[in-house]
PDB file of N, CA and C in Angstrom:
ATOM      1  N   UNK A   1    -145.123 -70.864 -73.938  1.00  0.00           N
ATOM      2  CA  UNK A   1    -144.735 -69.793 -73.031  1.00  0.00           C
ATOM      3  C   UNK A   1    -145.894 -68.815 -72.908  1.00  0.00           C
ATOM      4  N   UNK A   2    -146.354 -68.394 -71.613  1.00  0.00           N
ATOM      5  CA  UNK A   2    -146.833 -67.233 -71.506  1.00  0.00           C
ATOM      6  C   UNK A   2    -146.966 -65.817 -71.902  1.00  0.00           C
ATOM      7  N   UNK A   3    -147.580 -65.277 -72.636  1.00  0.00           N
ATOM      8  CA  UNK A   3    -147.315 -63.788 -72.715  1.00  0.00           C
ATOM      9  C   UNK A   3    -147.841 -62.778 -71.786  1.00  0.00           C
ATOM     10  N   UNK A   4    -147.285 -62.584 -70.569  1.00  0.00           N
ATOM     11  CA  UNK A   4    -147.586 -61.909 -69.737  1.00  0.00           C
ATOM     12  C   UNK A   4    -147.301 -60.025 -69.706  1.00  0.00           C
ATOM     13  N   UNK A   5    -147.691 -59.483 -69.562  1.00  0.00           N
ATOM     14  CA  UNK A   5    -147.791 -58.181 -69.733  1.00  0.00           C
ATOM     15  C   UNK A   5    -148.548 -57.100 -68.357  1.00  0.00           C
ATOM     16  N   UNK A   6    -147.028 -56.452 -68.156  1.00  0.00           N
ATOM     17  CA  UNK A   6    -147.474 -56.022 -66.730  1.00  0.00           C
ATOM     18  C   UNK A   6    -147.990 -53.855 -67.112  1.00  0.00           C
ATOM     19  N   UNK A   7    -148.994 -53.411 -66.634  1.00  0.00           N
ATOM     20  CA  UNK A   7    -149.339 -52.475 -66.762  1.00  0.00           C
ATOM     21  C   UNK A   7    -148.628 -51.501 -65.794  1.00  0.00           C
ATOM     22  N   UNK A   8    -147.128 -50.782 -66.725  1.00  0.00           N
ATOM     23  CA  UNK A   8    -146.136 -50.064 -66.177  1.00  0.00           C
ATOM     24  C   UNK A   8    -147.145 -49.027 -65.470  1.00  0.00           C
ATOM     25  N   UNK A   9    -146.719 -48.994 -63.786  1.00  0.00           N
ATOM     26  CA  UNK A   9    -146.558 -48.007 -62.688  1.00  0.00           C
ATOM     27  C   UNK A   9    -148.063 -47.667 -61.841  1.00  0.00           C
ATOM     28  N   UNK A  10    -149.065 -48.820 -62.489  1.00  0.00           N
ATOM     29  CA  UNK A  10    -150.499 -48.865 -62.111  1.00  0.00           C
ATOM     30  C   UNK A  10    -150.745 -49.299 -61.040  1.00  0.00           C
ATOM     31  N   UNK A  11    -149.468 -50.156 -60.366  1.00  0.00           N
ATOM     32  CA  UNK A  11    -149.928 -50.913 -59.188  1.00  0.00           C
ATOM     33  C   UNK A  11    -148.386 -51.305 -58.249  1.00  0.00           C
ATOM     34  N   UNK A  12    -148.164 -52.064 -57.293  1.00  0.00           N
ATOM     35  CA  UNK A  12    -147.292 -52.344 -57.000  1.00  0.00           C
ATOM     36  C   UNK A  12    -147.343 -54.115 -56.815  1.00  0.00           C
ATOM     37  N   UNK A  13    -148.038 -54.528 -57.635  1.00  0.00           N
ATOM     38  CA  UNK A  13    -147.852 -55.874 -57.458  1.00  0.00           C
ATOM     39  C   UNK A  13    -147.655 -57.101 -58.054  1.00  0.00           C
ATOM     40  N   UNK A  14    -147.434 -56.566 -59.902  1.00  0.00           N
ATOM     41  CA  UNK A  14    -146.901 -57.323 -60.966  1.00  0.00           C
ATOM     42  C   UNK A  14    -146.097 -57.418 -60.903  1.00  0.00           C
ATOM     43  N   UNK A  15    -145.160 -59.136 -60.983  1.00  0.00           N
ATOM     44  CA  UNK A  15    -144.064 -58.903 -61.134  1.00  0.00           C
ATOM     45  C   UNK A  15    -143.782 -60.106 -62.338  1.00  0.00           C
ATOM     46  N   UNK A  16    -143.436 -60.303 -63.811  1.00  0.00           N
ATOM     47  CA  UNK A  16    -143.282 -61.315 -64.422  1.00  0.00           C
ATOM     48  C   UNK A  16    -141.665 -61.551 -64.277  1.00  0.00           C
ATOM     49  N   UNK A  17    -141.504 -63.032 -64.585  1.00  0.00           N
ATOM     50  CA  UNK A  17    -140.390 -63.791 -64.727  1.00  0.00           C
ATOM     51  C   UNK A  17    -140.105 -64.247 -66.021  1.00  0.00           C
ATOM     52  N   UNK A  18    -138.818 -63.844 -66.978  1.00  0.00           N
ATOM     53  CA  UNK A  18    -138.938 -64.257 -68.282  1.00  0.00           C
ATOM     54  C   UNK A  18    -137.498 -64.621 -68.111  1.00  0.00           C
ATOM     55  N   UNK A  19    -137.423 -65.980 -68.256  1.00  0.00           N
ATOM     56  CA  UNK A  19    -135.810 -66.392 -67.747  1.00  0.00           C
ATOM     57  C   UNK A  19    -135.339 -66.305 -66.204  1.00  0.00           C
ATOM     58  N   UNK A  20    -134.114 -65.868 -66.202  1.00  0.00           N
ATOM     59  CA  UNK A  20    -133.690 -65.608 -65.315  1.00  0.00           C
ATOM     60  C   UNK A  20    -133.493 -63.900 -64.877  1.00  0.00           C
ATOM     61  N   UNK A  21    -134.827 -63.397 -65.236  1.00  0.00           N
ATOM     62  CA  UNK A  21    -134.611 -61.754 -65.698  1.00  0.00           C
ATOM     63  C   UNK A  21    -135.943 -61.521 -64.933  1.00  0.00           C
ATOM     64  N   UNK A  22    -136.422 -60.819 -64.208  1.00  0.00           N
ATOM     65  CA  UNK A  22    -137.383 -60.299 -63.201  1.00  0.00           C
ATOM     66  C   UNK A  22    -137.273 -58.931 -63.104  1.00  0.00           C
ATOM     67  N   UNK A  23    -138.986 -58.630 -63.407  1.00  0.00           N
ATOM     68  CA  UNK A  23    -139.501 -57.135 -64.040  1.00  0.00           C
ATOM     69  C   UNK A  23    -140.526 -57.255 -63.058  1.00  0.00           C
ATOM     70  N   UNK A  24    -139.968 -55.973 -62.331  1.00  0.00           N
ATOM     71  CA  UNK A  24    -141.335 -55.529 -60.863  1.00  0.00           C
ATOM     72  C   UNK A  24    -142.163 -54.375 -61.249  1.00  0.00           C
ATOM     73  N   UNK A  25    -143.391 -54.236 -61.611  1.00  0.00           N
ATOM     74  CA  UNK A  25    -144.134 -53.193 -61.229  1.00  0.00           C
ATOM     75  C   UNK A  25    -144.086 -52.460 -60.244  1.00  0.00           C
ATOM     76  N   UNK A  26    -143.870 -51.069 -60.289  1.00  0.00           N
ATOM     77  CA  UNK A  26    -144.185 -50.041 -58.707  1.00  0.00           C
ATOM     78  C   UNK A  26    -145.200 -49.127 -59.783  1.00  0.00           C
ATOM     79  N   UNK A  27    -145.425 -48.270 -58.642  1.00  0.00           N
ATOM     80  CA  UNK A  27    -146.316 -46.620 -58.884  1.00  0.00           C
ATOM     81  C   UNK A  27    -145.054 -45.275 -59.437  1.00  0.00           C
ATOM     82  N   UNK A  28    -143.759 -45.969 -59.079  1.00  0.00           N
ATOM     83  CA  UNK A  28    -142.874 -45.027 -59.489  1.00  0.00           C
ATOM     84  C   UNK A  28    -141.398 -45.408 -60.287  1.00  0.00           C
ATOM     85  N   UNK A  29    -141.837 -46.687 -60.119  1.00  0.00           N
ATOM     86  CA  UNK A  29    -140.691 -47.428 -61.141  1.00  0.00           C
ATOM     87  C   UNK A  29    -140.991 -48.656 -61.634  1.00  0.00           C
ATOM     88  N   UNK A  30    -140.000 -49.001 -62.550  1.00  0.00           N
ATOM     89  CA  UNK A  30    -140.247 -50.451 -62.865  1.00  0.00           C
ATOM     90  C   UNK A  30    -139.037 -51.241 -62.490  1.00  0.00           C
ATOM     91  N   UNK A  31    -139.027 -51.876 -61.669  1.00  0.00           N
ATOM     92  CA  UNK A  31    -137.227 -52.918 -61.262  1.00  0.00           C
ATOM     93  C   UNK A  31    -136.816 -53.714 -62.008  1.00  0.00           C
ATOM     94  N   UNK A  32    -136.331 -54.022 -62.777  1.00  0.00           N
ATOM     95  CA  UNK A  32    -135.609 -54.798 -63.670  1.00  0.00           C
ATOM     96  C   UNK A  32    -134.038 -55.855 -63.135  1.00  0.00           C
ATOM     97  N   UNK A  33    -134.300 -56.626 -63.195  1.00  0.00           N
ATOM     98  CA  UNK A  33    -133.396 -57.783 -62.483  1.00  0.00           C
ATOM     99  C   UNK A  33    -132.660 -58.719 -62.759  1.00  0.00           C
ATOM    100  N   UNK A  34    -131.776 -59.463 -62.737  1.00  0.00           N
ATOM    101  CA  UNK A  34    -131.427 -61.132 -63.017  1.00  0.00           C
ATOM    102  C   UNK A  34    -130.590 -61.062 -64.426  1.00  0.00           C
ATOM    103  N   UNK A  35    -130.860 -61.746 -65.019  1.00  0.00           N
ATOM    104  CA  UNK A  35    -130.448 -62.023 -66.158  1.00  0.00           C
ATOM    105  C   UNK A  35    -130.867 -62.845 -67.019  1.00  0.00           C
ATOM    106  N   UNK A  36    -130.907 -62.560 -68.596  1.00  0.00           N
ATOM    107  CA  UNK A  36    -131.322 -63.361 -69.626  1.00  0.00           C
ATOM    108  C   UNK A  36    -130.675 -63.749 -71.043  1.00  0.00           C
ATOM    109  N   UNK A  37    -130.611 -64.439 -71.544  1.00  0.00           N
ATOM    110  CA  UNK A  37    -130.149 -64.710 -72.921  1.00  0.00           C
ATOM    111  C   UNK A  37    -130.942 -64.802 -74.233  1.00  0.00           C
ATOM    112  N   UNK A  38    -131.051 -64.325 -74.832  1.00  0.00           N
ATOM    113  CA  UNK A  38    -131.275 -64.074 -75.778  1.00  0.00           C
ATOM    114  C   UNK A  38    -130.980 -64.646 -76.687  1.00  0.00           C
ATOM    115  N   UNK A  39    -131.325 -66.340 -77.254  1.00  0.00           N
ATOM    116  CA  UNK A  39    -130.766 -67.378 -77.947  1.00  0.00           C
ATOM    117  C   UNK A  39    -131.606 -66.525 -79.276  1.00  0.00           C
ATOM    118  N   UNK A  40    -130.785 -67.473 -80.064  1.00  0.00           N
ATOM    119  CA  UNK A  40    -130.998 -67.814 -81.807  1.00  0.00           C
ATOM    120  C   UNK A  40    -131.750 -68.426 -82.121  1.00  0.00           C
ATOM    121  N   UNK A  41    -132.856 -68.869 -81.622  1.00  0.00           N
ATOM    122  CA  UNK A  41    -134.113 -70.015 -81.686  1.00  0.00           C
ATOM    123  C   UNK A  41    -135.048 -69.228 -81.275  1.00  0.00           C
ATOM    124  N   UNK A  42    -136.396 -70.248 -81.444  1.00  0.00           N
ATOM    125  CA  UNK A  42    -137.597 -69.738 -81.501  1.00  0.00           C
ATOM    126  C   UNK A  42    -137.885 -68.970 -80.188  1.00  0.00           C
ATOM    127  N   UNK A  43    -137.351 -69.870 -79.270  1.00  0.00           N
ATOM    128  CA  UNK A  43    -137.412 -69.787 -77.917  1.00  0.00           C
ATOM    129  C   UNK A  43    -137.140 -68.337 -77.254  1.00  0.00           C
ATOM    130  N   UNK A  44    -136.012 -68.228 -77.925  1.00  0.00           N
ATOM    131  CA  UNK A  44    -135.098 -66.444 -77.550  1.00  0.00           C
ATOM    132  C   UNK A  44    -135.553 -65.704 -78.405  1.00  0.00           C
ATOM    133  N   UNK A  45    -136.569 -65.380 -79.410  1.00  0.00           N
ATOM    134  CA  UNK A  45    -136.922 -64.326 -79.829  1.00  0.00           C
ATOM    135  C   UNK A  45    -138.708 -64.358 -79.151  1.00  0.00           C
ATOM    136  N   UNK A  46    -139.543 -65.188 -78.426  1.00  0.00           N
ATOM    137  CA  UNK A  46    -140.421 -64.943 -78.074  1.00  0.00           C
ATOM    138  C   UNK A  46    -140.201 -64.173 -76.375  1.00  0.00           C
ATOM    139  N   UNK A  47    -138.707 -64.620 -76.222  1.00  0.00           N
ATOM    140  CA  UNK A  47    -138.426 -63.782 -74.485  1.00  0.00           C
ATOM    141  C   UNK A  47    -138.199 -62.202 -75.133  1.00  0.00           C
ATOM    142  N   UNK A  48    -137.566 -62.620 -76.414  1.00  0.00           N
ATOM    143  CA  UNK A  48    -137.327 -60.719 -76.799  1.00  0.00           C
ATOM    144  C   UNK A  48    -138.569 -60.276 -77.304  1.00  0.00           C
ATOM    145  N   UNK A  49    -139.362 -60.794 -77.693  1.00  0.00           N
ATOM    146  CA  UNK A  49    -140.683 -59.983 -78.072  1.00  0.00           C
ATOM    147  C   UNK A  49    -141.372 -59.377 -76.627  1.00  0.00           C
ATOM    148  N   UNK A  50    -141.425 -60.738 -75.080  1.00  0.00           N
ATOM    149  CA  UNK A  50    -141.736 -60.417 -74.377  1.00  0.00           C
ATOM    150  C   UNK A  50    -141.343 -59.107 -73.842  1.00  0.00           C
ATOM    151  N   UNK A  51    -139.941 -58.993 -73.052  1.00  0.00           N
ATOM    152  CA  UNK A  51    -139.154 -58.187 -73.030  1.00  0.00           C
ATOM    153  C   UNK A  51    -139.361 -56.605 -73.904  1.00  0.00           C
ATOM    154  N   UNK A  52    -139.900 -56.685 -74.960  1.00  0.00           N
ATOM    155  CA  UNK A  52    -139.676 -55.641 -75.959  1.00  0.00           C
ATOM    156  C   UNK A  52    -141.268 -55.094 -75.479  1.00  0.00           C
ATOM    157  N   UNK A  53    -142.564 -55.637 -75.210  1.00  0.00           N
ATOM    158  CA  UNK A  53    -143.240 -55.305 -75.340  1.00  0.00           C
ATOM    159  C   UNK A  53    -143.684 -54.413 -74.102  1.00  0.00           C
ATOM    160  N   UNK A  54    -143.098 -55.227 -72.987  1.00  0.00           N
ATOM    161  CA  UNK A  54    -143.278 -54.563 -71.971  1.00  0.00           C
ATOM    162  C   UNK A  54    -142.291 -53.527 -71.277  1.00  0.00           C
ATOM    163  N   UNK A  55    -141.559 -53.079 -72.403  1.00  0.00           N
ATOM    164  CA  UNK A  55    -140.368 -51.739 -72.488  1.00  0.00           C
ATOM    165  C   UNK A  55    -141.287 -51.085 -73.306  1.00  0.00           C
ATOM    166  N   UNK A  56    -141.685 -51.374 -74.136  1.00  0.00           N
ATOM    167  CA  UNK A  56    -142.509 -50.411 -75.221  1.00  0.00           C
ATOM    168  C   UNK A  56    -143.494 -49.700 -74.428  1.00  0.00           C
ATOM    169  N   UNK A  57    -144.509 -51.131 -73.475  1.00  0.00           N
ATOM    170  CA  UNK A  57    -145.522 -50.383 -73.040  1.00  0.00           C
ATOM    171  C   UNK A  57    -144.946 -49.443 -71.803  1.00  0.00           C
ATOM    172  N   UNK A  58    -143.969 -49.661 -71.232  1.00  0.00           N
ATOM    173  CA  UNK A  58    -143.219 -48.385 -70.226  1.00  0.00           C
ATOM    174  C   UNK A  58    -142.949 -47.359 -70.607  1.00  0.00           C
ATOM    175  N   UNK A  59    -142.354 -47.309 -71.974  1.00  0.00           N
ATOM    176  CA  UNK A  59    -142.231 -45.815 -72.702  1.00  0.00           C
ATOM    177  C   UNK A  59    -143.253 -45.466 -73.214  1.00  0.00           C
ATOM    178  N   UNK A  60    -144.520 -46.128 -73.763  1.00  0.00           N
ATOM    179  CA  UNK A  60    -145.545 -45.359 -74.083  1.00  0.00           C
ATOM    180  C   UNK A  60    -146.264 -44.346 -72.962  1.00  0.00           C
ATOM    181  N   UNK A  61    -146.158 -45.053 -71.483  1.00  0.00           N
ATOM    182  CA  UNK A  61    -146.794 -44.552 -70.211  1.00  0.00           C
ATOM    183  C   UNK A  61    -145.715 -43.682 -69.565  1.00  0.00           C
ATOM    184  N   UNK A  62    -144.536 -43.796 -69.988  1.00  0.00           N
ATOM    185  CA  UNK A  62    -143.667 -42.276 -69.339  1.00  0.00           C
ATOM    186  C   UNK A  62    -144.006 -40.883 -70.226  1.00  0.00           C
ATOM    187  N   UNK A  63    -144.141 -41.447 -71.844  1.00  0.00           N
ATOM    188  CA  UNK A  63    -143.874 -40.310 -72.616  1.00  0.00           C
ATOM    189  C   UNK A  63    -145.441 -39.742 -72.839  1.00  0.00           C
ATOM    190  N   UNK A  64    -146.248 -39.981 -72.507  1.00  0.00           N
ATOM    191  CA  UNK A  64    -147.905 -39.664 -71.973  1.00  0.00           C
ATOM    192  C   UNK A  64    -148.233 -38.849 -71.061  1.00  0.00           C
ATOM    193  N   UNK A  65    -147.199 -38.501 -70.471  1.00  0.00           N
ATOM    194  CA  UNK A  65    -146.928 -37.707 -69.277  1.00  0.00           C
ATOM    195  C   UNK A  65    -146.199 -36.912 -68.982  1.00  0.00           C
ATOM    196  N   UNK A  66    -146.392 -35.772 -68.357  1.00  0.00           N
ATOM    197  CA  UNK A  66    -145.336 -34.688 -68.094  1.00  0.00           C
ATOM    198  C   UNK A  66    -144.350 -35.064 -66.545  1.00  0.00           C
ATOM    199  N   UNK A  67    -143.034 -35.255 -67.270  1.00  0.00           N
ATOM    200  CA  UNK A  67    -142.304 -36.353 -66.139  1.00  0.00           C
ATOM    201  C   UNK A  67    -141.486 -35.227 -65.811  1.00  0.00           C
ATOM    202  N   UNK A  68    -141.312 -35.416 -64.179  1.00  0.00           N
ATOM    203  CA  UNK A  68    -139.877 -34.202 -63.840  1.00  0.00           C
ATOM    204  C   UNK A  68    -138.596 -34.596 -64.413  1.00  0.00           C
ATOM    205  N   UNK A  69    -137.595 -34.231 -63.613  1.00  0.00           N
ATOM    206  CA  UNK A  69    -136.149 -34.379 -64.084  1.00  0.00           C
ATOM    207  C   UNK A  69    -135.503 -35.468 -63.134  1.00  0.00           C
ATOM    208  N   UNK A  70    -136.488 -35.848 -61.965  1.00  0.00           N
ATOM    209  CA  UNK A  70    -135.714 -36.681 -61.344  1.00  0.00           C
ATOM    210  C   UNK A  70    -136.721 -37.006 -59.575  1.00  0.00           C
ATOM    211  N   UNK A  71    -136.986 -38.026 -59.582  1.00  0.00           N
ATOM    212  CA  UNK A  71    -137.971 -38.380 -58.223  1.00  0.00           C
ATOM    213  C   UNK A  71    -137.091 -39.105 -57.579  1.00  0.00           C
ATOM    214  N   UNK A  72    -137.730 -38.832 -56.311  1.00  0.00           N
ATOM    215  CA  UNK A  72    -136.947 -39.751 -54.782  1.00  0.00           C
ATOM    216  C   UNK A  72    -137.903 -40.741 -54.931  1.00  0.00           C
ATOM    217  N   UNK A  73    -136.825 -41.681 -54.831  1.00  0.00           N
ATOM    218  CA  UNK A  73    -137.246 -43.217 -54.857  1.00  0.00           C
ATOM    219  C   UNK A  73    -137.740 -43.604 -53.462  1.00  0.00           C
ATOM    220  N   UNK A  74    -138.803 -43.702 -52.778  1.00  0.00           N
ATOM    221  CA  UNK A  74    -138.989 -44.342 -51.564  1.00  0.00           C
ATOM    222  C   UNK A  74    -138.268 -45.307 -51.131  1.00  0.00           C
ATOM    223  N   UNK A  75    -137.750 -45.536 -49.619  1.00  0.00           N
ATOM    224  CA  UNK A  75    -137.206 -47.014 -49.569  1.00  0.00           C
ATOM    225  C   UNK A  75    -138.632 -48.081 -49.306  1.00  0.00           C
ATOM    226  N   UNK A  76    -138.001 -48.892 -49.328  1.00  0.00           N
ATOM    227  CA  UNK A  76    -139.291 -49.838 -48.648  1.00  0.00           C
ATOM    228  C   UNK A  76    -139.302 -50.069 -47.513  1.00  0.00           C
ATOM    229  N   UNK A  77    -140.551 -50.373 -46.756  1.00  0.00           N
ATOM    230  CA  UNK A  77    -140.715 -50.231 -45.256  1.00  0.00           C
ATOM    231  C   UNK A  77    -140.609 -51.351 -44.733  1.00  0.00           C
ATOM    232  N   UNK A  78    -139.724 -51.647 -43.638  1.00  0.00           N
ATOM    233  CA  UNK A  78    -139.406 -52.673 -43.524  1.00  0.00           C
ATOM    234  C   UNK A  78    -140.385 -52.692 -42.096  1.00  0.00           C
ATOM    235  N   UNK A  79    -140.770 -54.078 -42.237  1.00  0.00           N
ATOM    236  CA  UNK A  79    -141.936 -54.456 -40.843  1.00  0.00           C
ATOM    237  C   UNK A  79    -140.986 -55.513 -40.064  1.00  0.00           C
ATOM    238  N   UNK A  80    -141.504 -55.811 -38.942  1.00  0.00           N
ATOM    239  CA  UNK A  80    -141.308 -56.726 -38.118  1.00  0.00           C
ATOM    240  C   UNK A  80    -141.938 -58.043 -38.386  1.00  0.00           C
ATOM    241  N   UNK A  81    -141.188 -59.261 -38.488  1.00  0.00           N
ATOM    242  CA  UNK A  81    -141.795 -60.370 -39.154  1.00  0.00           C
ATOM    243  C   UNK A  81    -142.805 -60.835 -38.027  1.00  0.00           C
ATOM    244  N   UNK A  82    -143.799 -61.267 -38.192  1.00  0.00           N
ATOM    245  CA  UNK A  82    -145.244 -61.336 -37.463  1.00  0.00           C
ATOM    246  C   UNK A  82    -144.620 -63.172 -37.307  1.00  0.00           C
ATOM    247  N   UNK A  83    -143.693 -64.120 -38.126  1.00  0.00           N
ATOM    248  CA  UNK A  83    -143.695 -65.239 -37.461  1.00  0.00           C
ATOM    249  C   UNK A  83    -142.465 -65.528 -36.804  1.00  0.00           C
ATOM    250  N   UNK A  84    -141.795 -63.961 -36.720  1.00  0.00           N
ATOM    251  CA  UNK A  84    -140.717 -64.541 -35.739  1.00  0.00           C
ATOM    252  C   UNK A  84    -140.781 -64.866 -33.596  1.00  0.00           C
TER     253      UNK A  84
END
């Protein structure tokens, strides 16, 4: 398995897949998605290490910073599909 590691809020274009569980990089959030299990084998504690590390590194990069009480989430801009 991969150990992929996305650098919380640096960019908008990481997004890893660990299971069925999908973690998006933004500049103002991180999206968190899907779903995962967390087995009793080797297998399910290297998705929880994954998982763990890249929560860790999100709270190290919120609490580094002087954060308000609450930001407007942009929507996303929706374009006109260029192959319709």
């Amino acid at each position: 398995m991969s150990k992929k590691i996305i650098s919380p809020f640096q960019n908008e274009s990481e997004t890893i897949q660990i299971c069925d569980l999908t973690i998006e990089n933004r500049v103002d959030r991180i999206s968190i998605y899907g779903g995962i299990d967390i087995t009793r084998d080797k297998e399910g504690l290297e998705n929880l290490r994954q998982l763990k590390a890249i929560l860790d590194l999100t709270a190290v990069e919120m609490e580094r910073t002087e954060l308000p009480d609450k930001i407007a989430v942009a929507e996303p801009e929706t374009v006109k599909n260029p192959f319709a």
